[in-house]
Protein backbone atom coordinates (compact mmCIF):
# COMPACT_ATOMS: atom_id res chain seq x y z
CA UNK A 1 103.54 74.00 98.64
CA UNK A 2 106.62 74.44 100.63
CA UNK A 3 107.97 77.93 99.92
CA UNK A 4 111.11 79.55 101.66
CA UNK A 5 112.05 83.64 101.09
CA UNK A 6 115.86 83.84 102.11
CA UNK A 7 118.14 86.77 102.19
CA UNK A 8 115.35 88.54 103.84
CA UNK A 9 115.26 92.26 105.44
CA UNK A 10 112.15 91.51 107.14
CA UNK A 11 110.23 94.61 108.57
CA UNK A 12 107.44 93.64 110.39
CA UNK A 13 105.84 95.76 113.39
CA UNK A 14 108.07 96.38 115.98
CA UNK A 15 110.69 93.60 114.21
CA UNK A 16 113.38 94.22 112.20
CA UNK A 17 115.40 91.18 110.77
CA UNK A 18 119.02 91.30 108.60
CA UNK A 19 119.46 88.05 106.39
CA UNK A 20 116.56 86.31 108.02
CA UNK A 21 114.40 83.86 106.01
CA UNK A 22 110.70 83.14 106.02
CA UNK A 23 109.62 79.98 105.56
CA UNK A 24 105.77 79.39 104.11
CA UNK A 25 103.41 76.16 103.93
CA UNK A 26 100.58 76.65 102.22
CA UNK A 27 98.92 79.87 102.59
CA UNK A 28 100.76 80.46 105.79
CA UNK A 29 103.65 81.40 107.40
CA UNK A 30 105.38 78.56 109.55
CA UNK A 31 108.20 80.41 110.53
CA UNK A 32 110.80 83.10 110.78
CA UNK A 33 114.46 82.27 110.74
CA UNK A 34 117.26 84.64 111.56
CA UNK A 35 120.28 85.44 110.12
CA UNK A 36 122.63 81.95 110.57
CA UNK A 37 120.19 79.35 111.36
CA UNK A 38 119.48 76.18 109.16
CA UNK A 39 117.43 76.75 106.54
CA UNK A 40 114.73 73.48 105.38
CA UNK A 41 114.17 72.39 102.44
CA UNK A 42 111.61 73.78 100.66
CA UNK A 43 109.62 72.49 96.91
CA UNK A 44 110.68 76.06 96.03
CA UNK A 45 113.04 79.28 97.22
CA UNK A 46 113.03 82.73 96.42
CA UNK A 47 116.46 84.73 96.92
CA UNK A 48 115.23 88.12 97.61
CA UNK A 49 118.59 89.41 97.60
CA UNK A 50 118.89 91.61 100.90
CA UNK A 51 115.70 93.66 99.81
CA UNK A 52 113.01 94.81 102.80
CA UNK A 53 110.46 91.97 103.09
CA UNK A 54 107.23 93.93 104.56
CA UNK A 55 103.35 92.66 104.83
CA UNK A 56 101.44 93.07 102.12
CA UNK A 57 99.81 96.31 102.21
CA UNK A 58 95.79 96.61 102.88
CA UNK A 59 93.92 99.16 100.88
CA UNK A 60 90.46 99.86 102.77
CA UNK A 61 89.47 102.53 100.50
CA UNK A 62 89.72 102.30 97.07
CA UNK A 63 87.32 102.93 93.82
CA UNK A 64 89.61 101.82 91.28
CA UNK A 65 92.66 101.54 88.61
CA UNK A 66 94.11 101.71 85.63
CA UNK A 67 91.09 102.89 83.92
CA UNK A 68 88.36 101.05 85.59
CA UNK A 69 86.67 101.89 88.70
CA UNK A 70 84.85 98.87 90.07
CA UNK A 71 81.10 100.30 90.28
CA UNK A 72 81.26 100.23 86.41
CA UNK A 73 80.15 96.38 87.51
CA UNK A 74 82.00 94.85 84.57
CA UNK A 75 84.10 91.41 85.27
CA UNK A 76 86.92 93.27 83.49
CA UNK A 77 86.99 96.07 85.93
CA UNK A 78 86.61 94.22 88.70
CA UNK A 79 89.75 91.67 87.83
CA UNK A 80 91.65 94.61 86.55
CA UNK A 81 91.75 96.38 89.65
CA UNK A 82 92.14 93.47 91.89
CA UNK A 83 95.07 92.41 89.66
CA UNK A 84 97.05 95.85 89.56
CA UNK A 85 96.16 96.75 93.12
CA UNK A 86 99.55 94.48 93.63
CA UNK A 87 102.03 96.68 91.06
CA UNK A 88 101.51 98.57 94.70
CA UNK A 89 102.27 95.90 96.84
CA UNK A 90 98.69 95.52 98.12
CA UNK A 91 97.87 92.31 98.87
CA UNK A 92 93.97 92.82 100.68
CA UNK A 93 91.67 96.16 99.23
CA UNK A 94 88.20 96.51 100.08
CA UNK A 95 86.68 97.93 96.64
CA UNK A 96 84.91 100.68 97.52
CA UNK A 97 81.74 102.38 96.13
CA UNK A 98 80.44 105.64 95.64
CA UNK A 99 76.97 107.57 96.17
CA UNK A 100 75.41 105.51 93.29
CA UNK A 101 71.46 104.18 93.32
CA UNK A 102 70.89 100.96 95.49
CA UNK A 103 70.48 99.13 91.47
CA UNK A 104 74.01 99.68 90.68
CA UNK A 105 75.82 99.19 93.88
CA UNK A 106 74.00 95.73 94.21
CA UNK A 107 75.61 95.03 90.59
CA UNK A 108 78.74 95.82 91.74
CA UNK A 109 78.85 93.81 94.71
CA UNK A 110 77.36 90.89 92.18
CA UNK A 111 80.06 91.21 90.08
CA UNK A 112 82.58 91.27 93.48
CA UNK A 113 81.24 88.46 94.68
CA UNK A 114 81.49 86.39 90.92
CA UNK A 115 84.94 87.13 90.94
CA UNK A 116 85.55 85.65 94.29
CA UNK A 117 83.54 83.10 93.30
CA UNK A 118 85.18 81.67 90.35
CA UNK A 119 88.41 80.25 91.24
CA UNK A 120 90.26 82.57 89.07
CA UNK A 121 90.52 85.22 91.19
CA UNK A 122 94.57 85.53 91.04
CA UNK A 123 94.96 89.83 92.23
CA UNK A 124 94.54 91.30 95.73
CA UNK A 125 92.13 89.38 97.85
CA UNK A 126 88.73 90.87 98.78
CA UNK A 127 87.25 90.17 101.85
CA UNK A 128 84.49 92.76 101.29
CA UNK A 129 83.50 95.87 100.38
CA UNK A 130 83.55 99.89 101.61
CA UNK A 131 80.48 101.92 101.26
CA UNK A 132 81.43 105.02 101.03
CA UNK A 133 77.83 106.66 101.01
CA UNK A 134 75.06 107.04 99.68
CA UNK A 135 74.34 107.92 103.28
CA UNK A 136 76.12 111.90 103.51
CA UNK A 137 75.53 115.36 103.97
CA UNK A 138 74.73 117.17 101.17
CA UNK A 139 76.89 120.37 102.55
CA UNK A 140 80.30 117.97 102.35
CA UNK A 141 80.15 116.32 99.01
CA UNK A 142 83.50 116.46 97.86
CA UNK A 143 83.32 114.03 94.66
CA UNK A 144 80.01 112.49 95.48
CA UNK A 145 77.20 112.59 93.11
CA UNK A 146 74.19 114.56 95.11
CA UNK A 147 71.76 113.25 92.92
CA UNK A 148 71.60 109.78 94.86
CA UNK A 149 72.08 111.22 98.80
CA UNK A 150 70.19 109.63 101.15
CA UNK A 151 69.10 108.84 104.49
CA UNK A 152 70.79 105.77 106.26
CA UNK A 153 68.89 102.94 105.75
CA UNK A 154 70.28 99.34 107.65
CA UNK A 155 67.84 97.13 105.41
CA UNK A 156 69.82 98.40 101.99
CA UNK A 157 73.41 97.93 103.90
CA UNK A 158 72.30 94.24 105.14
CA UNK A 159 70.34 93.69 100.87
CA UNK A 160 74.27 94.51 99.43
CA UNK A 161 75.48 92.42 102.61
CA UNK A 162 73.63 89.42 101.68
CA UNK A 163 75.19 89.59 98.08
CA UNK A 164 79.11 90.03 99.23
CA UNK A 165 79.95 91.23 102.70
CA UNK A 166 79.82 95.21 103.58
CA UNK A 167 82.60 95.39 105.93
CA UNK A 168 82.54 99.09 106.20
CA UNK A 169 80.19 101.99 106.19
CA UNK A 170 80.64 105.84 105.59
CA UNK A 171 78.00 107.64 106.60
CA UNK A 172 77.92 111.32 108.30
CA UNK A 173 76.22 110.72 112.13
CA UNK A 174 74.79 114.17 112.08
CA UNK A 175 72.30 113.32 109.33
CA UNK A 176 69.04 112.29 110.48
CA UNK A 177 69.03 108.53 111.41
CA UNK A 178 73.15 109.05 111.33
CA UNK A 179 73.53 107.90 115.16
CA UNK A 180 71.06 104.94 114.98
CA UNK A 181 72.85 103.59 111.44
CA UNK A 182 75.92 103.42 113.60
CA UNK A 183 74.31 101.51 116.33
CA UNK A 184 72.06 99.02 113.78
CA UNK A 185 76.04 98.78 111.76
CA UNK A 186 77.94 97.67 114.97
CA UNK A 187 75.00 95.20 115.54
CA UNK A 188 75.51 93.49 112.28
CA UNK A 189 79.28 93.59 112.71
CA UNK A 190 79.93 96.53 110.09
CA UNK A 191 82.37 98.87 110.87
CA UNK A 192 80.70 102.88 110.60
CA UNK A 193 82.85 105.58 109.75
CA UNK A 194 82.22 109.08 109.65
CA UNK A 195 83.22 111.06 106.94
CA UNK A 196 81.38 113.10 104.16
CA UNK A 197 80.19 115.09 107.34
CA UNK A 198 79.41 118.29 109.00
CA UNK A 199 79.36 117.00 112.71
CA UNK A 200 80.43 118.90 114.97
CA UNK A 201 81.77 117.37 118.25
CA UNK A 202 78.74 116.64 120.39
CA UNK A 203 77.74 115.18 117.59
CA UNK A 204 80.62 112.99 117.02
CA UNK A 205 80.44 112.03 120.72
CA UNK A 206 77.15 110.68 120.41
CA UNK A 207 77.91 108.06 117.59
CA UNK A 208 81.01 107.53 119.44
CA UNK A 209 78.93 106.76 122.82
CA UNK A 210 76.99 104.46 119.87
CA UNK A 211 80.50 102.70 119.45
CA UNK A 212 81.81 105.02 116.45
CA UNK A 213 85.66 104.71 116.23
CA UNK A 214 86.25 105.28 112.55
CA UNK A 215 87.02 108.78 110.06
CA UNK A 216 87.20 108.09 107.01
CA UNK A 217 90.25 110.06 105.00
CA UNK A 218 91.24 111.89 107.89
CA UNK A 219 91.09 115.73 107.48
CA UNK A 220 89.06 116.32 103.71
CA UNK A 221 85.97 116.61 103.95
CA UNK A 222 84.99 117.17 108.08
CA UNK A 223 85.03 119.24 110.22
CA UNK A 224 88.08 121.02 110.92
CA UNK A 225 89.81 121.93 114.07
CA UNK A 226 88.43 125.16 115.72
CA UNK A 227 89.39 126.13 119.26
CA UNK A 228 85.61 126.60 120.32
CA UNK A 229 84.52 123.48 118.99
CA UNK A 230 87.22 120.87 118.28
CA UNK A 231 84.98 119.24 115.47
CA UNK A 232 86.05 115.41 113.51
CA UNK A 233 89.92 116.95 113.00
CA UNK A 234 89.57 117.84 116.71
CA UNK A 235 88.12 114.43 117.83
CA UNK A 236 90.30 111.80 115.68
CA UNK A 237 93.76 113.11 117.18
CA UNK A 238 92.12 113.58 121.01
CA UNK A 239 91.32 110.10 121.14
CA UNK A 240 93.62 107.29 121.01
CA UNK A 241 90.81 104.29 119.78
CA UNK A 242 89.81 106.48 117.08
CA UNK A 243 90.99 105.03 113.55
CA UNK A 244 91.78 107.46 111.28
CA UNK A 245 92.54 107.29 107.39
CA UNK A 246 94.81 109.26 105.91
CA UNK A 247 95.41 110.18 102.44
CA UNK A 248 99.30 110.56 102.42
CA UNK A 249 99.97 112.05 98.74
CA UNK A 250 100.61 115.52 100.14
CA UNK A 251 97.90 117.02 98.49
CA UNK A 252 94.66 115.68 100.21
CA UNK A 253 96.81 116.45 103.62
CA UNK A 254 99.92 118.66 103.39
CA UNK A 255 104.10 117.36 104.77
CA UNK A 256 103.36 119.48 108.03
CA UNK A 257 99.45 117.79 108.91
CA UNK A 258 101.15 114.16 108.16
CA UNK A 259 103.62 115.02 110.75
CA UNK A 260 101.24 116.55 113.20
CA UNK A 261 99.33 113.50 113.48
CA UNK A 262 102.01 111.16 113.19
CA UNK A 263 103.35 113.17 116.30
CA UNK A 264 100.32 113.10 118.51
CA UNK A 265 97.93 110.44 117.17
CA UNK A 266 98.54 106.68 118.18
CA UNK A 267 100.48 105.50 115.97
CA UNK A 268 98.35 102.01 115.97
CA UNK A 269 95.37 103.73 114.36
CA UNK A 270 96.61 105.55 111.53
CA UNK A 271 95.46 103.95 108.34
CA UNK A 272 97.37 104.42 104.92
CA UNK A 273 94.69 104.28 102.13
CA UNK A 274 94.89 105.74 98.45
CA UNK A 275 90.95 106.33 97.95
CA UNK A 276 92.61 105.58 94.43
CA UNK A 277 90.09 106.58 91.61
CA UNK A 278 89.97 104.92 88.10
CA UNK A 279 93.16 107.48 86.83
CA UNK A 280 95.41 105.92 89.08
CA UNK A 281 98.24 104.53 86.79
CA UNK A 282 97.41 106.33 84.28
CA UNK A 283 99.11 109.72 82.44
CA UNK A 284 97.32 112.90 83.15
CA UNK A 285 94.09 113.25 81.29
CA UNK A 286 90.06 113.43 81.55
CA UNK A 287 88.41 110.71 83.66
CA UNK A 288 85.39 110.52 85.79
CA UNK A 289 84.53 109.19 89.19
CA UNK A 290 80.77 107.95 89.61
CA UNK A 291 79.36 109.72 86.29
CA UNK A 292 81.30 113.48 87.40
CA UNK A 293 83.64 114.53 85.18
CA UNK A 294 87.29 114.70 86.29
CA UNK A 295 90.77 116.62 85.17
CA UNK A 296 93.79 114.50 86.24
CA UNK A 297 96.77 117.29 86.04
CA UNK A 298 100.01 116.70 88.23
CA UNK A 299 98.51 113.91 89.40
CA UNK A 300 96.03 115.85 91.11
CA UNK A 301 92.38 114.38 90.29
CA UNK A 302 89.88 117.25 90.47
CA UNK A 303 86.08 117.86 89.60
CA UNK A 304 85.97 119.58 86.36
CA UNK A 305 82.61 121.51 87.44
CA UNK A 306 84.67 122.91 90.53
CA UNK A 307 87.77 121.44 91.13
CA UNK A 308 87.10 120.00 94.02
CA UNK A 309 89.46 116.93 94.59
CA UNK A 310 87.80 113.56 93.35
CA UNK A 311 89.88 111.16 95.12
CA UNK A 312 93.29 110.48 94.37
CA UNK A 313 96.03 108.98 92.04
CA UNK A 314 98.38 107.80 94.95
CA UNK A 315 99.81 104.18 94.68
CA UNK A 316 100.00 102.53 98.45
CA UNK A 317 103.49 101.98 97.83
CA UNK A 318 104.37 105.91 97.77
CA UNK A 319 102.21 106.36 100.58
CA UNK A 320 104.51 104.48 102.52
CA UNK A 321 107.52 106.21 100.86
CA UNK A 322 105.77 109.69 101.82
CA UNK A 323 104.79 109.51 105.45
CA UNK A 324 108.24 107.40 105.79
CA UNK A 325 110.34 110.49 103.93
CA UNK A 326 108.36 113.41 105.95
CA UNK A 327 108.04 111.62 109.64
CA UNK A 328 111.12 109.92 109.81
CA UNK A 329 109.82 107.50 111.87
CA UNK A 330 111.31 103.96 112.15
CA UNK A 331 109.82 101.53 109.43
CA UNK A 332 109.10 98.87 112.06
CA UNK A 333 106.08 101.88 113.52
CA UNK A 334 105.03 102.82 110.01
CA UNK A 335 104.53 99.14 108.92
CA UNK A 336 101.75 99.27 111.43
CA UNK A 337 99.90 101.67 109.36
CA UNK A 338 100.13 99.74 105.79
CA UNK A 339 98.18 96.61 107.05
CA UNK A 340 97.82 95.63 110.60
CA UNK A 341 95.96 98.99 111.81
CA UNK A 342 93.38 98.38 108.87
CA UNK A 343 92.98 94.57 110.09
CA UNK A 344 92.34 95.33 113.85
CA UNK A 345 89.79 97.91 112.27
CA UNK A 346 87.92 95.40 110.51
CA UNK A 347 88.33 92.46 112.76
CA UNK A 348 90.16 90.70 110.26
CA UNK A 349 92.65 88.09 111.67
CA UNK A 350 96.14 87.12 110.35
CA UNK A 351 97.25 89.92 108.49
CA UNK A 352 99.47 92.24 109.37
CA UNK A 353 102.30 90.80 110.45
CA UNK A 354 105.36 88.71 109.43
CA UNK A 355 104.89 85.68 112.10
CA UNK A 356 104.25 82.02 112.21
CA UNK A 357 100.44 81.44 111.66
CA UNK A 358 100.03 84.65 109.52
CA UNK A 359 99.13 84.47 105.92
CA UNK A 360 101.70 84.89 103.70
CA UNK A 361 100.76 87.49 102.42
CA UNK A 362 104.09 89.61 101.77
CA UNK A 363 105.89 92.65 99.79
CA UNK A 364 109.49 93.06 98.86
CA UNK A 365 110.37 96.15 98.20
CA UNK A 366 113.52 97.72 97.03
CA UNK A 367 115.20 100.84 98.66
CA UNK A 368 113.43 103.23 96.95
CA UNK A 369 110.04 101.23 98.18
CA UNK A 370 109.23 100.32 94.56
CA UNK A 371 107.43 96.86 94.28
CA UNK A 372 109.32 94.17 93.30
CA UNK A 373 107.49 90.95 93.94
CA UNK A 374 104.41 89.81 95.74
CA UNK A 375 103.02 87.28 97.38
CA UNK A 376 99.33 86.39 97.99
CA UNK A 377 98.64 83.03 99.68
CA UNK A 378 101.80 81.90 100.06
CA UNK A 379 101.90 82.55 95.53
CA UNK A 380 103.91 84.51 93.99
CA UNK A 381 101.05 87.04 92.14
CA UNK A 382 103.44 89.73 90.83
């Protein structure tokens, strides 16, 4: 179908449009028209109505939504989560697991990959999944169970691989095996990330010798930065190619770290992610994350045996409003961070931008960035 977007205010990286118009075939975007040239015909148009026109965001770390968290490996939370993943404007999320036996993750990848799978599929796409674990260090848990910790092991990563692609790894390097698993990962074309870890910088340097180039939420739970040994804090803003995720609800990192790294880290490898747990979208309460008991209060989701944090409540949207509100940084730079820093991460090809030959895969957002409509495909979702 022939789809045109009109009364566009397109932000795109390092583009910003007034009245422009985006015409889509298919599941792509043909073109971009400014503000006074002729508009085609089209089988059907959308008047946005002056409202910012952004790509849709990609999630790379998220365990789930709105009561579900998708290694429960029911249909119902897997569709759920896909589906309101876009109330946030998220149009690509890798579901992502937690320290859990090799049993249950393999269900939950089945159940992934059935989804997919079965033509129904109408919520965020999922091109894979994030392992976050089972391969840590005990020492730097945060919310992840300790009962199933192990030692990397590339013949489980490539057994889930086989049932719906792994796209990306946490594991800590400085656990024995740590440096190989990032070597045996980059052979298979599986992004590592360290995270969950205690390395300190030699230690980093080695995996990153090994091709590392990945932290996983930036900041909580890593090393921090110490002026005799610069640790994972230390290493992710010294060099540029590192990719770092970042939390951005002002809780996991506080207003004054989002500007620091905003201020001397690259710009085109921040990530946004929510690391979104099953609370998200929900009112203050009890939950749980992987079988641990969880008090949501303020929004903040914390371990009930010790309040450590247990991932986060933070919508991608607000993310965006967040690091937008505290940097004040140009939309056109941040843009990079919602979508086409996570795709150049993952090798992923098409996404990220608002351009002929891109998917058309797009958020409008009002001025106060809440979600308004969506588009996956080139199809209106939401």
């Amino acid at each position: 179908m022939k789809v045109l977007l009109k009364n566009c205010h397109v932000i795109s990286p390092d583009l910003e449009l007034h009245q422009a118009a985006i015409g889509i075939d298919g599941d792509h975007i043909a073109r971009v028209f400014v503000a006074g040239e002729e508009l085609p015909a089209a089988e059907k148009t959308i008047d946005v109505g002056g409202q910012m026109v952004l790509p849709g965001f990609v999630d790379v770390h998220c365990h789930g939504r709105s009561g579900f968290e998708v290694t429960a490996a029911t249909p119902e939370a897997i569709r759920t989560v896909a589906e309101d993943k876009l109330k946030e404007g998220v149009t690509t999320y890798l579901p992502t697991t937690l320290t859990l036996p090799e049993e249950q993750l393999q269900k939950t990848l089945q159940c992934i990959a059935d989804y997919c799978r079965s033509g129904r599929a109408k919520g965020a796409k999922l091109p894979g999944v994030h392992l976050e674990g089972p391969y840590v260090n005990c020492k730097c848990l945060g919310a992840q169970n300790p009962d199933f910790v192990r030692r990397p092991d590339i013949d489980e990563v490539m057994r889930l691989n086989a049932i719906w692609p792994v796209l990306k790894v946490t594991l800590s390097v400085e656990v024995e095996g740590g440096v190989a698993a990032v070597r045996d990962l980059i052979e298979h074309g599986i992004t590592p990330s360290c995270g969950h870890s205690a390395a300190n910088y030699e230690e980093f340097h080695q995996a990153r010798e090994m091709g590392l180039v990945n932290l996983t939420h930036f900041c909580n739970q890593m090393t921090p930065l110490h002026h005799r040994d610069i640790g994972l804090v230390g290493a992710g803003l010294l060099h540029d190619e590192v990719y770092t995720e970042m939390i951005c609800d002002k809780i996991h990192v506080s207003p004054n770290m989002i500007r620091l790294v905003f201020k001397v880290k690259n710009i085109d490898h921040i990530l946004l992610i929510t690391d979104a747990m099953q609370a998200t979208g929900l009112p203050d309460g009890l939950s749980d994350i992987g079988g641990l008991a969880v008090v949501v209060k303020n929004g903040e989701a914390r371990l009930a045996s010790n309040g450590a944090l247990a991932g986060s409540t933070l919508l991608f949207n607000r993310a965006l409003k967040n690091v937008y509100e505290v940097t004040g940084l140009p939309l056109t730079q941040l843009v990079k961070t919602t979508s086409l820093n996570q795709a150049h991460s993952l090798g992923l090809t098409q996404l990220g931008k608002i351009q002929s030959g891109y998917y058309a895969d797009l958020v409008v957002l009002d001025d106060n960035f809440d979600v308004v409509k969506v588009l996956v495909n080139g199809e209106v979702r939401y």
